[in-house]
C-alpha atoms as a PDB file:
ATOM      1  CA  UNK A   1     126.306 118.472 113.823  1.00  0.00           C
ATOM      2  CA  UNK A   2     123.135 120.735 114.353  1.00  0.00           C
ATOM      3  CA  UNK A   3     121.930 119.306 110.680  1.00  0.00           C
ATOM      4  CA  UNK A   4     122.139 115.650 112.501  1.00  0.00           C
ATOM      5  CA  UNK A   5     120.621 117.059 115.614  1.00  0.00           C
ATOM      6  CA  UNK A   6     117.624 118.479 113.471  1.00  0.00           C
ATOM      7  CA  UNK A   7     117.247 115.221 111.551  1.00  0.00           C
ATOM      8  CA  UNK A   8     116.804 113.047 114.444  1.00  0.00           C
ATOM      9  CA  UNK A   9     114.539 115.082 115.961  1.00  0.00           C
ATOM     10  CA  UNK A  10     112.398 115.661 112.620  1.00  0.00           C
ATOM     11  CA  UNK A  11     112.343 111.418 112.719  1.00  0.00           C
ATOM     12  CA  UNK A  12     111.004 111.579 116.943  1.00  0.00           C
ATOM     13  CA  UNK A  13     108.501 113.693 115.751  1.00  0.00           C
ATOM     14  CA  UNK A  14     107.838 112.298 112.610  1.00  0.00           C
ATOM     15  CA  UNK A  15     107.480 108.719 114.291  1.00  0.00           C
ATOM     16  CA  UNK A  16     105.574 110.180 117.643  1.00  0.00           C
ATOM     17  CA  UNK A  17     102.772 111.355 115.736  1.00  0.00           C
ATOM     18  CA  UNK A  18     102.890 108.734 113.372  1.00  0.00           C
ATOM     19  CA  UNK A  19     102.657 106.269 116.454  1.00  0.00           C
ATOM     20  CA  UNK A  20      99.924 108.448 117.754  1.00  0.00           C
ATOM     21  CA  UNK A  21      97.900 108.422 114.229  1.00  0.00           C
ATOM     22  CA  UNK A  22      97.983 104.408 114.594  1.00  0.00           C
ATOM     23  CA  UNK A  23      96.914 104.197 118.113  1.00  0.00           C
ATOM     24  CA  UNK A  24      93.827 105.903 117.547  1.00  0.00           C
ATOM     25  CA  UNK A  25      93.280 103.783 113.922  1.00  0.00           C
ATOM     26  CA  UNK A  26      93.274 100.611 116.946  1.00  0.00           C
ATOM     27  CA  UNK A  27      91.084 102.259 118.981  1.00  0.00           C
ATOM     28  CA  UNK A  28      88.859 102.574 115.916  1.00  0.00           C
ATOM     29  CA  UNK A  29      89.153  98.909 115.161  1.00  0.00           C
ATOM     30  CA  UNK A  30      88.616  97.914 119.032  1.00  0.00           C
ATOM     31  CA  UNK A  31      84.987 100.323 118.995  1.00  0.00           C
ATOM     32  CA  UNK A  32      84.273  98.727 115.495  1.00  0.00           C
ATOM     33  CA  UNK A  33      84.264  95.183 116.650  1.00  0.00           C
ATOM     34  CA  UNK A  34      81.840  95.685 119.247  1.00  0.00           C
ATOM     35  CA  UNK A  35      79.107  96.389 117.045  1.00  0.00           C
ATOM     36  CA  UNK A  36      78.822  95.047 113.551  1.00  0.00           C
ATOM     37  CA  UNK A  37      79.489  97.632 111.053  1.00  0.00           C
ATOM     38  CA  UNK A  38      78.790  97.533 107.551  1.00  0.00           C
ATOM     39  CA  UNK A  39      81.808  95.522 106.227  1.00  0.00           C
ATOM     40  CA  UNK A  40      81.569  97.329 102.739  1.00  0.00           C
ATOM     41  CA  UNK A  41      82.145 100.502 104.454  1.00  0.00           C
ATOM     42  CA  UNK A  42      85.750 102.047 102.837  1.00  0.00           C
ATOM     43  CA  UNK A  43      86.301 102.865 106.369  1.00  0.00           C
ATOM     44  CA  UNK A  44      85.611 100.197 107.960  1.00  0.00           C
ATOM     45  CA  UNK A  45      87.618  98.330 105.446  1.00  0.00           C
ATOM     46  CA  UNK A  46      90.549 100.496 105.764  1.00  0.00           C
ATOM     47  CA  UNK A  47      90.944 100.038 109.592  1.00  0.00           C
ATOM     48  CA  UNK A  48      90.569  96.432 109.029  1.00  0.00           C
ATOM     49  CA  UNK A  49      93.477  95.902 107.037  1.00  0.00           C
ATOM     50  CA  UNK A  50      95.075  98.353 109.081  1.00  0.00           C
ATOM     51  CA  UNK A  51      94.665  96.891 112.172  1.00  0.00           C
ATOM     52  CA  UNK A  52      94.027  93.035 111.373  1.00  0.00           C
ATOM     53  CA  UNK A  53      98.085  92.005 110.413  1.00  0.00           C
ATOM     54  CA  UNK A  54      99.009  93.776 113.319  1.00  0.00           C
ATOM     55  CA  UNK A  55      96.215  91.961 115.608  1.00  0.00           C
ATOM     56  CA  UNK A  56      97.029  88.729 113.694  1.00  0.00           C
ATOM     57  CA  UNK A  57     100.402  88.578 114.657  1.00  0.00           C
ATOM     58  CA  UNK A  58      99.670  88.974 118.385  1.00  0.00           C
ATOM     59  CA  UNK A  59      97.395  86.519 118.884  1.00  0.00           C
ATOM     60  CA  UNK A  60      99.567  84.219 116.806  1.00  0.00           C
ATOM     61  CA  UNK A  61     102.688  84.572 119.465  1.00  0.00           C
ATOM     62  CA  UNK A  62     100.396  85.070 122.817  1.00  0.00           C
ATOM     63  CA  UNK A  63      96.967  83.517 122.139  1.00  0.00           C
ATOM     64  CA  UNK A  64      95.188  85.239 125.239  1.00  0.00           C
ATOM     65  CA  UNK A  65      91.366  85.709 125.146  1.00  0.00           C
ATOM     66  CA  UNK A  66      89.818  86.357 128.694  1.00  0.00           C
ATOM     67  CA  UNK A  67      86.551  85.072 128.684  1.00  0.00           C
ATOM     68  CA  UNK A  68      86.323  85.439 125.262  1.00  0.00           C
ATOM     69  CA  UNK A  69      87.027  89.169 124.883  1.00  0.00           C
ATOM     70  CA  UNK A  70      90.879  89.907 122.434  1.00  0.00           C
ATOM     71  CA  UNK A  71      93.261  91.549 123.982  1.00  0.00           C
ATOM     72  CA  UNK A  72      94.859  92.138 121.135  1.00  0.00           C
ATOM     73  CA  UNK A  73      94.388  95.492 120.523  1.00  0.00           C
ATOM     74  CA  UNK A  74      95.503  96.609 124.261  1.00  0.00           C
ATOM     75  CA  UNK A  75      98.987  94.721 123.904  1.00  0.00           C
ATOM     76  CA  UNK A  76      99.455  96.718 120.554  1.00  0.00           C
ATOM     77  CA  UNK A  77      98.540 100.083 122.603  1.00  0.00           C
ATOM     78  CA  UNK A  78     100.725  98.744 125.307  1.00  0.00           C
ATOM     79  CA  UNK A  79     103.275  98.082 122.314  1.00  0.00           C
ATOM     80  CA  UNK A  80     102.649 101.721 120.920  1.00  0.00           C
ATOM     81  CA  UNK A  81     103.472 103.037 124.167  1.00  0.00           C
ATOM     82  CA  UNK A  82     106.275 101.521 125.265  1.00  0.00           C
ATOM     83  CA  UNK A  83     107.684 102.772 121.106  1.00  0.00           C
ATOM     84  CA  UNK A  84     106.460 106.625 121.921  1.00  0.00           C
ATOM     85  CA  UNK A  85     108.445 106.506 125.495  1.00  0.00           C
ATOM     86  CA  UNK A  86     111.377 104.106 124.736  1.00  0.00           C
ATOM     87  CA  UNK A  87     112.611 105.244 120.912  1.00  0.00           C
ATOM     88  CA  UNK A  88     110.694 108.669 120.354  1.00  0.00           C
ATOM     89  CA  UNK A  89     112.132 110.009 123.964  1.00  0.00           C
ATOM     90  CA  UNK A  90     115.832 108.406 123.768  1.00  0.00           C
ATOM     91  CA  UNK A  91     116.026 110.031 119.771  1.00  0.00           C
ATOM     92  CA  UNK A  92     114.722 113.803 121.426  1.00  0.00           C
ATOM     93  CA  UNK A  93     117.589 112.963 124.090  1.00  0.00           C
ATOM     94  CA  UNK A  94     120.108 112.201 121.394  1.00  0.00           C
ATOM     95  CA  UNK A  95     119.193 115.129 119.036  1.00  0.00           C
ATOM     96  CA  UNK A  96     119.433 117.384 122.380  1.00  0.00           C
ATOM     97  CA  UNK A  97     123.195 115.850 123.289  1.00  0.00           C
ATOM     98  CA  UNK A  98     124.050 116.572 119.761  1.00  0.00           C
ATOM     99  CA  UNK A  99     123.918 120.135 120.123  1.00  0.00           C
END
């Protein structure tokens, strides 16, 4: 059991800072669209396709704009969140009962 117990915590941390990695690639992409960056840029490209399906896909399913400014990439830090305290804390929890 303590070889399940280490596995499910390796995947908490594995995903927390994975989560956390991604969070800061959309703050990236939110700071990037507010000034106009040169689009050839490899890293500007590379948050852009990083960020954009994910972006995309939000304001697909809740088209929200307030006065013209995306939300977008606050629901997916909202989303991020809600990942790192919901599934990251309940596998820690189950790797600790485990033991």
């Amino acid at each position: 059991m303590l070889i399940l117990a280490n596995f499910l915590e390796a995947i908490a941390v594995v995903l927390y800072y994975a989560l956390n990695i991604y969070k800061w690639i959309i703050i990236a992409g939110a700071v990037l669209s507010w000034v106009s960056p040169d689009p050839y840029n490899p890293i500007v490209r590379f948050i852009n396709r990083a960020t954009e399906p994910v972006f995309y896909q939000i304001r697909k399913r809740l088209p929200v704009s307030f006065g013209g400014i995306d939300v977008s990439p606050v629901i997916a830090i909202l989303a991020i969140l809600f990942l790192e305290v919901f599934v990251v804390k309940s596998l820690h929890g189950l790797a600790g009962s485990i033991v």
